[in-house]
ModelCIF file with pLDDT and N, C-alpha, C, O atoms, coordinates in Angstrom:
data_MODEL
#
_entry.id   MODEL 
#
_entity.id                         1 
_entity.type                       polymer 
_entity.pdbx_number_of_molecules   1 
#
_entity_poly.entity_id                      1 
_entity_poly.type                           'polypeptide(L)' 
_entity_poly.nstd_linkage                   no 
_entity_poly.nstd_monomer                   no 
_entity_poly.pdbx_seq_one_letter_code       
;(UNK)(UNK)(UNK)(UNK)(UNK)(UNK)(UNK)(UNK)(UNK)(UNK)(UNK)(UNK)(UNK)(UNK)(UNK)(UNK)
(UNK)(UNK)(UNK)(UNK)(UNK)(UNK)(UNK)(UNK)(UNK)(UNK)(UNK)(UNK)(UNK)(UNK)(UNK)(UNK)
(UNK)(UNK)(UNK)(UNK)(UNK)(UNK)(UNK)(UNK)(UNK)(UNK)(UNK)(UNK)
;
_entity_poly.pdbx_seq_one_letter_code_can   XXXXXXXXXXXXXXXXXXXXXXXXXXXXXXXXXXXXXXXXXXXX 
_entity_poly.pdbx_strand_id                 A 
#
loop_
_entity_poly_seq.entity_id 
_entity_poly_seq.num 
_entity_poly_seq.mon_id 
_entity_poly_seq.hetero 
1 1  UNK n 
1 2  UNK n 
1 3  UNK n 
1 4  UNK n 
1 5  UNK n 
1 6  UNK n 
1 7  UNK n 
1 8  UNK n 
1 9  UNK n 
1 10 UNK n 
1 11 UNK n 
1 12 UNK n 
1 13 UNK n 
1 14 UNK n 
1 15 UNK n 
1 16 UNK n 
1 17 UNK n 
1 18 UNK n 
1 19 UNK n 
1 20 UNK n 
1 21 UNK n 
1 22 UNK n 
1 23 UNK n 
1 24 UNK n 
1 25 UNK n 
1 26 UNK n 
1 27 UNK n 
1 28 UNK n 
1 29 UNK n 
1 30 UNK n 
1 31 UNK n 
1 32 UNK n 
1 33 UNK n 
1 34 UNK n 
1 35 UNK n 
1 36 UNK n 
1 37 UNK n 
1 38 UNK n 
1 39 UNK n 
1 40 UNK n 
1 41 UNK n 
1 42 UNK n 
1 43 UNK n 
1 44 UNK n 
#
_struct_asym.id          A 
_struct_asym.entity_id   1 
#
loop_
_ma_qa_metric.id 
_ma_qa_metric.mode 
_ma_qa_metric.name 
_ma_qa_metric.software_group_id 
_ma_qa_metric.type 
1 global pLDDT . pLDDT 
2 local  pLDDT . pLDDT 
#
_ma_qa_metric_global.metric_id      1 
_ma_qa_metric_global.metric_value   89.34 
_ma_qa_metric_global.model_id       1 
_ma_qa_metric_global.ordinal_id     1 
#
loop_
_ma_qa_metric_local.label_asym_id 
_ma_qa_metric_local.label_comp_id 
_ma_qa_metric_local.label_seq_id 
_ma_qa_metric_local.metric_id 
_ma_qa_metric_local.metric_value 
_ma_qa_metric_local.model_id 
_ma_qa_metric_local.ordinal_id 
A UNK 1  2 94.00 1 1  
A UNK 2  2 94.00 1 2  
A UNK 3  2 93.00 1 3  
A UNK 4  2 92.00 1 4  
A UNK 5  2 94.00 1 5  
A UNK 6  2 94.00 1 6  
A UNK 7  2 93.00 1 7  
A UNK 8  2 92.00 1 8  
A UNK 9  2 89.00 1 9  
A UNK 10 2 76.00 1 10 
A UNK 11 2 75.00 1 11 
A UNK 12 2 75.00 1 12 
A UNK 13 2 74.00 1 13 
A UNK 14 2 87.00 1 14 
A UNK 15 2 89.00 1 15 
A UNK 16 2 90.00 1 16 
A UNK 17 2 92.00 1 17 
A UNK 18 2 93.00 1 18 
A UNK 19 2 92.00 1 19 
A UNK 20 2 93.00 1 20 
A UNK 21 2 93.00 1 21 
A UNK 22 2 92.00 1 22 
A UNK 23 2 93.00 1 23 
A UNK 24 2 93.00 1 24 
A UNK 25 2 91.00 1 25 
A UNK 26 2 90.00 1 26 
A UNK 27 2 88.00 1 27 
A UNK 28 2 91.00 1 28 
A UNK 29 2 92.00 1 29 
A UNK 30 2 91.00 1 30 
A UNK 31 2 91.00 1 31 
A UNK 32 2 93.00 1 32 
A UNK 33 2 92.00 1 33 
A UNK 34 2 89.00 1 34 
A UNK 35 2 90.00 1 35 
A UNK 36 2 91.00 1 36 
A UNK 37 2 89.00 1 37 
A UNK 38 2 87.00 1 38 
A UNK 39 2 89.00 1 39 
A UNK 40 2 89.00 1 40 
A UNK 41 2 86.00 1 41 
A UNK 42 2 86.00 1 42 
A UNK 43 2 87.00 1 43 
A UNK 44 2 87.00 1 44 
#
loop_
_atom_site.group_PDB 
_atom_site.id 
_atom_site.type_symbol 
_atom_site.label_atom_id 
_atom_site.label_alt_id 
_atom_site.label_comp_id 
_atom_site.label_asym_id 
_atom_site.label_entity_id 
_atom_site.label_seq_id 
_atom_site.pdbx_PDB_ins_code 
_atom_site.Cartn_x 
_atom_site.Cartn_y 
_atom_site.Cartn_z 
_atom_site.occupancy 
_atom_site.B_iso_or_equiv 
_atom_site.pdbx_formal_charge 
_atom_site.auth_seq_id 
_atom_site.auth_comp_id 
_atom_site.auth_asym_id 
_atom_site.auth_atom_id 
_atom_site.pdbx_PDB_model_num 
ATOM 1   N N  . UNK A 1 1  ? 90.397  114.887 99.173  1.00 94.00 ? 1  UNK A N  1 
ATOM 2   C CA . UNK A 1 1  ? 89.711  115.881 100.001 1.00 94.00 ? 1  UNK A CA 1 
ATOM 3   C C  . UNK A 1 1  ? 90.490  117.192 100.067 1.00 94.00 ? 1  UNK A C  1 
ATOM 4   O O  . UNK A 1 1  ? 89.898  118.240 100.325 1.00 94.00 ? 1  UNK A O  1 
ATOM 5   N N  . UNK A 1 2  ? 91.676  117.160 99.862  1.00 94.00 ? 2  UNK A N  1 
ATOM 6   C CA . UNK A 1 2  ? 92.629  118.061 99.666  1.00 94.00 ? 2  UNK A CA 1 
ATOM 7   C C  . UNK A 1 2  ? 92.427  118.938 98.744  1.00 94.00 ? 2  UNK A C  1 
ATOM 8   O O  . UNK A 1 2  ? 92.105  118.485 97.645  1.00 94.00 ? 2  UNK A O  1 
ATOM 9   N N  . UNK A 1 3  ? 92.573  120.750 98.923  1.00 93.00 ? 3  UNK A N  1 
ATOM 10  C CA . UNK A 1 3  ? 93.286  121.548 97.842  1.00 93.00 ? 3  UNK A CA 1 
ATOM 11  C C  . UNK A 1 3  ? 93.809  120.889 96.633  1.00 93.00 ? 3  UNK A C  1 
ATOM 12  O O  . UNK A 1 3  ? 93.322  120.810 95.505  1.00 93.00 ? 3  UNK A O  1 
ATOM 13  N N  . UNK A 1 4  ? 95.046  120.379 97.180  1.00 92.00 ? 4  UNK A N  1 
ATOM 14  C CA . UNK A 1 4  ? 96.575  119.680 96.658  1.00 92.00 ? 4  UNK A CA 1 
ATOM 15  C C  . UNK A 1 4  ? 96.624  118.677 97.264  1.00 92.00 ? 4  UNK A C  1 
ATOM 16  O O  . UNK A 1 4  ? 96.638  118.424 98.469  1.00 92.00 ? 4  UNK A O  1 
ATOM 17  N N  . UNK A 1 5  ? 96.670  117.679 95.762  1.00 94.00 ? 5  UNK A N  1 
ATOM 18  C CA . UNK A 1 5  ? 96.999  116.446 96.367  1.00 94.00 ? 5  UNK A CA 1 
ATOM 19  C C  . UNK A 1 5  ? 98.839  116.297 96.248  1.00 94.00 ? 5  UNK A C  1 
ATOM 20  O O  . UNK A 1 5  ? 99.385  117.051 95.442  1.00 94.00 ? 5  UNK A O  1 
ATOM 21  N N  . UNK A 1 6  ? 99.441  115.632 96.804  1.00 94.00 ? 6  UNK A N  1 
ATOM 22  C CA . UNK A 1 6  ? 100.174 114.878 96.022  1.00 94.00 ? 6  UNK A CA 1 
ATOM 23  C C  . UNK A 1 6  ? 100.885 113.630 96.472  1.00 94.00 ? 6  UNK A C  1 
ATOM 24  O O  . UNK A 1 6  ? 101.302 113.408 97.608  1.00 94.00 ? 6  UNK A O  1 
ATOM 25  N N  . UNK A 1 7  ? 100.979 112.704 95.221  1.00 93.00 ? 7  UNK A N  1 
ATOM 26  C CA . UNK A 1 7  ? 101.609 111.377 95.922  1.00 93.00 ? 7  UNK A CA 1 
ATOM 27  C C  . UNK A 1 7  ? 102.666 110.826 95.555  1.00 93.00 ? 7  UNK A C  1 
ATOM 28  O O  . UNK A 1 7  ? 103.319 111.203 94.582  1.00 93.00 ? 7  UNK A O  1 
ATOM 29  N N  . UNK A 1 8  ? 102.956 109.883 96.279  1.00 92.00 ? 8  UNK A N  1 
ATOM 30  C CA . UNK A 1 8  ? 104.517 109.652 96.136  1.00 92.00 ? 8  UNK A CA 1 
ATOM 31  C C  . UNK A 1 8  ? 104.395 108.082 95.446  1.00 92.00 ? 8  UNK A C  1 
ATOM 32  O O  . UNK A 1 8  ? 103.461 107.366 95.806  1.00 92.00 ? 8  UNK A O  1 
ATOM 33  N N  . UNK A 1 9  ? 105.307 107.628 94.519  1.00 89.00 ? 9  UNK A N  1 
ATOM 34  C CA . UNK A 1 9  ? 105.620 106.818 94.102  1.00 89.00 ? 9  UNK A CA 1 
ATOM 35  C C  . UNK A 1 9  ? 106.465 106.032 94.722  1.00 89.00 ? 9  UNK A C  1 
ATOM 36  O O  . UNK A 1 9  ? 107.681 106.079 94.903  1.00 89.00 ? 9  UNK A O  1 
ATOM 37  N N  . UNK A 1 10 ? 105.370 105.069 95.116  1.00 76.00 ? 10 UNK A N  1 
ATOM 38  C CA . UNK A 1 10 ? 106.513 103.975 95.893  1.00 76.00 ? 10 UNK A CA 1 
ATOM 39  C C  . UNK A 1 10 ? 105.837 102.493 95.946  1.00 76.00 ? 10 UNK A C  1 
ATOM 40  O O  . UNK A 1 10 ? 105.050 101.991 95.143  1.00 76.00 ? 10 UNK A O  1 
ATOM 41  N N  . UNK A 1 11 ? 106.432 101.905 97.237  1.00 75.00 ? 11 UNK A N  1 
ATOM 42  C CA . UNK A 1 11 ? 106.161 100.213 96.819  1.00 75.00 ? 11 UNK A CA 1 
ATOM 43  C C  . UNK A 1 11 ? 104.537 99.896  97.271  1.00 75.00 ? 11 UNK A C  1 
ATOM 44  O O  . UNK A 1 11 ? 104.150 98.805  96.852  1.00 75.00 ? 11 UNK A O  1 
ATOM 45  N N  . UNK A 1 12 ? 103.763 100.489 97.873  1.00 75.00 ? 12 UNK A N  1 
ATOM 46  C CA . UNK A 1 12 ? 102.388 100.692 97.739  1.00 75.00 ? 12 UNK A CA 1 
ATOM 47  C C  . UNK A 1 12 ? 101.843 101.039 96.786  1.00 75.00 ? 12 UNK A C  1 
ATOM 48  O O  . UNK A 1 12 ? 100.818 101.715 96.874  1.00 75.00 ? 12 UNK A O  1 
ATOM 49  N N  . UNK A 1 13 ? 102.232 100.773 95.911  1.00 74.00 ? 13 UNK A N  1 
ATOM 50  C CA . UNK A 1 13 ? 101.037 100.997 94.328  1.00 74.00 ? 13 UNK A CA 1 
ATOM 51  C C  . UNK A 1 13 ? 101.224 102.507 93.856  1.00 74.00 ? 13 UNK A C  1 
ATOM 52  O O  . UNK A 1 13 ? 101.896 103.288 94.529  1.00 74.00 ? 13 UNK A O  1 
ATOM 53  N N  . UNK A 1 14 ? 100.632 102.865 92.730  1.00 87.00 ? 14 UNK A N  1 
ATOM 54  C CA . UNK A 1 14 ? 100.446 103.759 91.882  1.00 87.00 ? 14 UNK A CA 1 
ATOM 55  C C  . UNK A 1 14 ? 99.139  104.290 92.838  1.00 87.00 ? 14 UNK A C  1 
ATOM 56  O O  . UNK A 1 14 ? 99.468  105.474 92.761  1.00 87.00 ? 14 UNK A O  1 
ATOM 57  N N  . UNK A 1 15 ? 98.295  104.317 93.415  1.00 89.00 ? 15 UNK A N  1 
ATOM 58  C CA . UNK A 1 15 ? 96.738  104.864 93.335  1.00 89.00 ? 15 UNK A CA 1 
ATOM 59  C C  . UNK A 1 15 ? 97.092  106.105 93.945  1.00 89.00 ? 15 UNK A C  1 
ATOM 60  O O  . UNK A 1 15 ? 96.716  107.131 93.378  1.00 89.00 ? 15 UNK A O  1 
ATOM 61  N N  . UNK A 1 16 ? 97.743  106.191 94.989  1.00 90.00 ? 16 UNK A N  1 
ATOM 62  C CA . UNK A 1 16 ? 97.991  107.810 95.532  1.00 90.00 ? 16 UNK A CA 1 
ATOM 63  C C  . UNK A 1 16 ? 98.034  108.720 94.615  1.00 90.00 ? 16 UNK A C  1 
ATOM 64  O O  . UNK A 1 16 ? 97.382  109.764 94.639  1.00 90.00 ? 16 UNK A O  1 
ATOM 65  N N  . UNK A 1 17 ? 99.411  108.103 93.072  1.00 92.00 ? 17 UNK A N  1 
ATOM 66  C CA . UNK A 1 17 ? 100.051 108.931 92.626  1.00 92.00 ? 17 UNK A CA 1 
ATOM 67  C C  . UNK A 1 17 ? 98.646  108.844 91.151  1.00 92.00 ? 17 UNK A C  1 
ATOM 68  O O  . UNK A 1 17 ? 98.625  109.815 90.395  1.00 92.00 ? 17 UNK A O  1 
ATOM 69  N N  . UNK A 1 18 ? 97.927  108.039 90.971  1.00 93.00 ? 18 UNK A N  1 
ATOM 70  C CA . UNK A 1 18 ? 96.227  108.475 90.457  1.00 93.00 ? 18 UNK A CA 1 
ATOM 71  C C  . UNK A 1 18 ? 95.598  109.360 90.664  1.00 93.00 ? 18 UNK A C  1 
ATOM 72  O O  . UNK A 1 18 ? 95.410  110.255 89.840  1.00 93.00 ? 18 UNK A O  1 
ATOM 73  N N  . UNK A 1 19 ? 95.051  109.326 91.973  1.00 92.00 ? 19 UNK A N  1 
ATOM 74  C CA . UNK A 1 19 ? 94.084  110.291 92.261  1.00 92.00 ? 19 UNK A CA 1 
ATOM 75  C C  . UNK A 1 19 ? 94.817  111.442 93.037  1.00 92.00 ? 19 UNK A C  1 
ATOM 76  O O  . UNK A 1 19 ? 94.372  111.831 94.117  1.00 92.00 ? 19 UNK A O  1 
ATOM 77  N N  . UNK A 1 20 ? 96.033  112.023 92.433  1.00 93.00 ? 20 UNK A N  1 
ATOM 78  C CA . UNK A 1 20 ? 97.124  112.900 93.130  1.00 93.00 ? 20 UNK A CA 1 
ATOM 79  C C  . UNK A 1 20 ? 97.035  114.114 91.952  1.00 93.00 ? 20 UNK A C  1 
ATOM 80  O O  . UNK A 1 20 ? 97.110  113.833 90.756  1.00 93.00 ? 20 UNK A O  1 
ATOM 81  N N  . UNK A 1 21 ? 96.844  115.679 92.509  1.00 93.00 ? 21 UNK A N  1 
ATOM 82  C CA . UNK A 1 21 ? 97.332  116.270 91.563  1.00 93.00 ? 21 UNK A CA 1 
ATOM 83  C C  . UNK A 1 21 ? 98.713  116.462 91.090  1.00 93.00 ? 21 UNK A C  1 
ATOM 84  O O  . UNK A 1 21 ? 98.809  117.024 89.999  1.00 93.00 ? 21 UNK A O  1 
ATOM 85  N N  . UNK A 1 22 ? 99.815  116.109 91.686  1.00 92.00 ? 22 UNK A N  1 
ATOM 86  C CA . UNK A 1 22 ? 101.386 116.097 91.456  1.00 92.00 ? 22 UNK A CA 1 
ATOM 87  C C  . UNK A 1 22 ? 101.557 114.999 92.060  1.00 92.00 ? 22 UNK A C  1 
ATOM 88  O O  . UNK A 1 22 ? 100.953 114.492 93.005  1.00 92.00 ? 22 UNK A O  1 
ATOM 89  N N  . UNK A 1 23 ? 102.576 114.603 91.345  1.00 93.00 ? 23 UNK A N  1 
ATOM 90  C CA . UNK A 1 23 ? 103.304 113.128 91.669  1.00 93.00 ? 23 UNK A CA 1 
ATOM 91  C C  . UNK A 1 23 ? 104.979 113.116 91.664  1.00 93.00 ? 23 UNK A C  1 
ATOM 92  O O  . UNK A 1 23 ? 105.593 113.092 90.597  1.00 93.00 ? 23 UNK A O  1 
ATOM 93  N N  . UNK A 1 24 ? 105.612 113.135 92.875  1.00 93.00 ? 24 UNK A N  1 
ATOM 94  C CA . UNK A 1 24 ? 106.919 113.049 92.883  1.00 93.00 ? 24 UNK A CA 1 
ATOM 95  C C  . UNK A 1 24 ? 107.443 111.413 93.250  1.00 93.00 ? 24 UNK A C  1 
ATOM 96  O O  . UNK A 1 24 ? 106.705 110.512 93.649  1.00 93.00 ? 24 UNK A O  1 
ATOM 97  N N  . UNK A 1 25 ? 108.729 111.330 93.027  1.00 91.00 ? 25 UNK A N  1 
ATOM 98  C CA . UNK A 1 25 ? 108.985 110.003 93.111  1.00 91.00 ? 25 UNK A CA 1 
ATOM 99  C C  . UNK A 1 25 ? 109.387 109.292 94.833  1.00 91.00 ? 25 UNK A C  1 
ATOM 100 O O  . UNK A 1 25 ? 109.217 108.228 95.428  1.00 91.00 ? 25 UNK A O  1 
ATOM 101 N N  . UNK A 1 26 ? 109.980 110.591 95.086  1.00 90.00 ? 26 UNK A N  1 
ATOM 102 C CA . UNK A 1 26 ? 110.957 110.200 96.712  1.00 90.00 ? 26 UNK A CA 1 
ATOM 103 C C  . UNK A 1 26 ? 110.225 111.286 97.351  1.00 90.00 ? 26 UNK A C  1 
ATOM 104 O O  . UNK A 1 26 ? 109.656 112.151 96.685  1.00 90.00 ? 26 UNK A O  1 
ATOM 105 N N  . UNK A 1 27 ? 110.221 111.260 99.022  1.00 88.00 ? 27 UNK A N  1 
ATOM 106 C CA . UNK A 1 27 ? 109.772 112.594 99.483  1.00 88.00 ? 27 UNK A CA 1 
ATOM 107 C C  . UNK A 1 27 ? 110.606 113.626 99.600  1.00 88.00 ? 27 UNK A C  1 
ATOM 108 O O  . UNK A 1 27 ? 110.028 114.613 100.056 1.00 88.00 ? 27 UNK A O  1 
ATOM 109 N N  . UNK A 1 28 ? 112.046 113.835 99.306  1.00 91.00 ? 28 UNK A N  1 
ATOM 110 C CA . UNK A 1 28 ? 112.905 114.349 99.357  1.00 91.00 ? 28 UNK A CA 1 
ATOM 111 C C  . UNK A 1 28 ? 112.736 115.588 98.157  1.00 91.00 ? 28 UNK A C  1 
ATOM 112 O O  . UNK A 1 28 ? 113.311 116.637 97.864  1.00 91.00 ? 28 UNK A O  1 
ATOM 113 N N  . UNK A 1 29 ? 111.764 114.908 97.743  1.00 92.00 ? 29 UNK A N  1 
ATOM 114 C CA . UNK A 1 29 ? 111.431 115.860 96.048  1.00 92.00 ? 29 UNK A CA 1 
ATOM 115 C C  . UNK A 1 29 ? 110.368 117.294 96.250  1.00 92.00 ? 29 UNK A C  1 
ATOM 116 O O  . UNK A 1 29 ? 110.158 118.252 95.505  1.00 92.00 ? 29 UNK A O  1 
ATOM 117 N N  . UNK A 1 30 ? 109.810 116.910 97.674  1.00 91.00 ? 30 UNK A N  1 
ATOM 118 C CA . UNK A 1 30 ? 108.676 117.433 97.395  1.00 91.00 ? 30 UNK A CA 1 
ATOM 119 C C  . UNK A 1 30 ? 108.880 119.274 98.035  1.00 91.00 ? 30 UNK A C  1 
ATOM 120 O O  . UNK A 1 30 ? 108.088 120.207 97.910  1.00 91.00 ? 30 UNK A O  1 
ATOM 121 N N  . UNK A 1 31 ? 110.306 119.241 98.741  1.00 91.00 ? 31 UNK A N  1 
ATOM 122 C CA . UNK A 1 31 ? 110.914 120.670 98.703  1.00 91.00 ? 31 UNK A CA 1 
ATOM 123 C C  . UNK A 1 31 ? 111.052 121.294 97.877  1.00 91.00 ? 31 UNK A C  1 
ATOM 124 O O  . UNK A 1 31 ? 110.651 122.446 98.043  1.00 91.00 ? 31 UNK A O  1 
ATOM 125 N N  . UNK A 1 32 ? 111.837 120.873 96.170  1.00 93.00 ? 32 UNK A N  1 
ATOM 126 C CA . UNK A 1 32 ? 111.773 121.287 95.331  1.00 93.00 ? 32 UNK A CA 1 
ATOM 127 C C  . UNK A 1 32 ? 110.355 121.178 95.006  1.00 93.00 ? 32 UNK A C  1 
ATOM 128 O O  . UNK A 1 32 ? 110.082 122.377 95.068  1.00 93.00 ? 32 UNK A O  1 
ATOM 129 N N  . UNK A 1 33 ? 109.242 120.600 94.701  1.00 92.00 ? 33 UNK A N  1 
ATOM 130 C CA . UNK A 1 33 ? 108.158 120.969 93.575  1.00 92.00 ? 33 UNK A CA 1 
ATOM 131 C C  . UNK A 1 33 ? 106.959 122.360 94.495  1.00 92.00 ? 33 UNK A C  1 
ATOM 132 O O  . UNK A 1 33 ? 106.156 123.129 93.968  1.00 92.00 ? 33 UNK A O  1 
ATOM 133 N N  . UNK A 1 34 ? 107.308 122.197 95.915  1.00 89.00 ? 34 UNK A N  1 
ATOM 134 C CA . UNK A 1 34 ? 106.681 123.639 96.335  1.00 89.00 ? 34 UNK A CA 1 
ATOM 135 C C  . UNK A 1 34 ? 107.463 124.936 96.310  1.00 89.00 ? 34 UNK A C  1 
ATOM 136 O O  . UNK A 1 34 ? 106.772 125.895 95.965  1.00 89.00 ? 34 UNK A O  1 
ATOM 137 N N  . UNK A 1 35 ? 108.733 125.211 96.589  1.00 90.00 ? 35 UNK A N  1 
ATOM 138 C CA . UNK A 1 35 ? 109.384 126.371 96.609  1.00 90.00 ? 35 UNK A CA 1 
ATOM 139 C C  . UNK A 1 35 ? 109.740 126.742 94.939  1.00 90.00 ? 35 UNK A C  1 
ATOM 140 O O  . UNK A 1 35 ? 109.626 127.855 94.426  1.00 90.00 ? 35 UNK A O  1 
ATOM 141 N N  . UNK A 1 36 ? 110.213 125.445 94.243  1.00 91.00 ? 36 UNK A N  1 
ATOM 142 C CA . UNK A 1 36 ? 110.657 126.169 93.270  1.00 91.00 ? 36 UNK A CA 1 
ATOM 143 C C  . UNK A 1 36 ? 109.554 126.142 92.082  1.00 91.00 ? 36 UNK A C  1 
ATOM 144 O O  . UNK A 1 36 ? 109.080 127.131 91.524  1.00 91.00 ? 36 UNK A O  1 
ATOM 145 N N  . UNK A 1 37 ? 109.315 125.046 91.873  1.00 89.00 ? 37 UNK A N  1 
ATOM 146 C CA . UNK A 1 37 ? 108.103 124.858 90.579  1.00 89.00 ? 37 UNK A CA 1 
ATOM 147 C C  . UNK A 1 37 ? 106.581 125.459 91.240  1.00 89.00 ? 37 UNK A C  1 
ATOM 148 O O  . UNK A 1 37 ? 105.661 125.646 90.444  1.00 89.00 ? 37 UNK A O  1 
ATOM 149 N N  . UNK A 1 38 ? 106.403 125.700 92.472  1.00 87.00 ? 38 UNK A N  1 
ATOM 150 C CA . UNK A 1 38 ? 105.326 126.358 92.853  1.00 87.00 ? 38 UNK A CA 1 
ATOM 151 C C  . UNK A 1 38 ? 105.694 127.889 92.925  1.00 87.00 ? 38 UNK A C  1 
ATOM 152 O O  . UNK A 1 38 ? 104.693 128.575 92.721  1.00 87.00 ? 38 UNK A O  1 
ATOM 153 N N  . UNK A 1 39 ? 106.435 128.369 93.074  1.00 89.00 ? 39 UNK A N  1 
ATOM 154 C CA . UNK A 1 39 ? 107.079 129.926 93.150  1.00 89.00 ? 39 UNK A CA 1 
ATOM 155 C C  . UNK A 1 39 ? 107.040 129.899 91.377  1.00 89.00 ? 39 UNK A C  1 
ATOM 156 O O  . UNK A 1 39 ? 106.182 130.588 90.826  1.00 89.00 ? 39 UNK A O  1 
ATOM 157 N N  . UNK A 1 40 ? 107.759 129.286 90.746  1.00 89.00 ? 40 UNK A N  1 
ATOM 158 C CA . UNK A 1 40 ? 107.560 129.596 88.999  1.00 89.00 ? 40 UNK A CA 1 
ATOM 159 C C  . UNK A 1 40 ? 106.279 129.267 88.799  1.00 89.00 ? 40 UNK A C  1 
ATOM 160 O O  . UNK A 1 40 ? 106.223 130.489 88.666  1.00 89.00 ? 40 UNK A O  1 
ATOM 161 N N  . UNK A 1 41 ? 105.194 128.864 88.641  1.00 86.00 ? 41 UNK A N  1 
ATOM 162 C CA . UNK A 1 41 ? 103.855 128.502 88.320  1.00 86.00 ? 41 UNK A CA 1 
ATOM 163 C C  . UNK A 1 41 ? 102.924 129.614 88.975  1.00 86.00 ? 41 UNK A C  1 
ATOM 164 O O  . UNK A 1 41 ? 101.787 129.677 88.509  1.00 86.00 ? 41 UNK A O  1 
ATOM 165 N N  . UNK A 1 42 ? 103.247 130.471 89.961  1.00 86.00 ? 42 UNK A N  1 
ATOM 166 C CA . UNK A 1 42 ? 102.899 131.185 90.378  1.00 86.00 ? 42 UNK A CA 1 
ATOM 167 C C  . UNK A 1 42 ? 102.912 132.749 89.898  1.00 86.00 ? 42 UNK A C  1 
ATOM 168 O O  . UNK A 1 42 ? 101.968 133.531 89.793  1.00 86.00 ? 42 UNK A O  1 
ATOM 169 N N  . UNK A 1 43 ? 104.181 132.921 89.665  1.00 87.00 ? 43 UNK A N  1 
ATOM 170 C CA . UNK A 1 43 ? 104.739 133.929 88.904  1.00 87.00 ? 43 UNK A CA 1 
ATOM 171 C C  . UNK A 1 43 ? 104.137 133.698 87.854  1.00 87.00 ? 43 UNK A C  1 
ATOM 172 O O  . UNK A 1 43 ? 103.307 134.584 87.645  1.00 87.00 ? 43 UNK A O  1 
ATOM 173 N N  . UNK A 1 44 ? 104.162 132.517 86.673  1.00 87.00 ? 44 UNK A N  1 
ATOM 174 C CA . UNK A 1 44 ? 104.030 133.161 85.445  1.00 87.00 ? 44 UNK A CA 1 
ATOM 175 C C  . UNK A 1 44 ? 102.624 132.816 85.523  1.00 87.00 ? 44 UNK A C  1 
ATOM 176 O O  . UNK A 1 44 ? 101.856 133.145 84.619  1.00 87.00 ? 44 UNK A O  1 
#
């Protein structure tokens, strides 16, 4: 239902990280994939 999905890989199954547009592994990740890989994807 989301803009942006994204899901996390963990001991609940793969399906989040399915029907997810980005998939990080830990949530610790998900600082880096908005500031930095969303600031570069943006830019170029």
């Amino acid at each position: 239902a989301a803009d942006v999905g994204i899901g996390i890989s963990g001991q609940e199954g793969m399906q989040a990280v399915m029907a997810s547009d980005f998939a990080i592994a830990r949530f610790k990740h998900l600082r880096k994939l908005l500031l930095v890989h969303g600031h570069w994807c943006y830019t170029r």
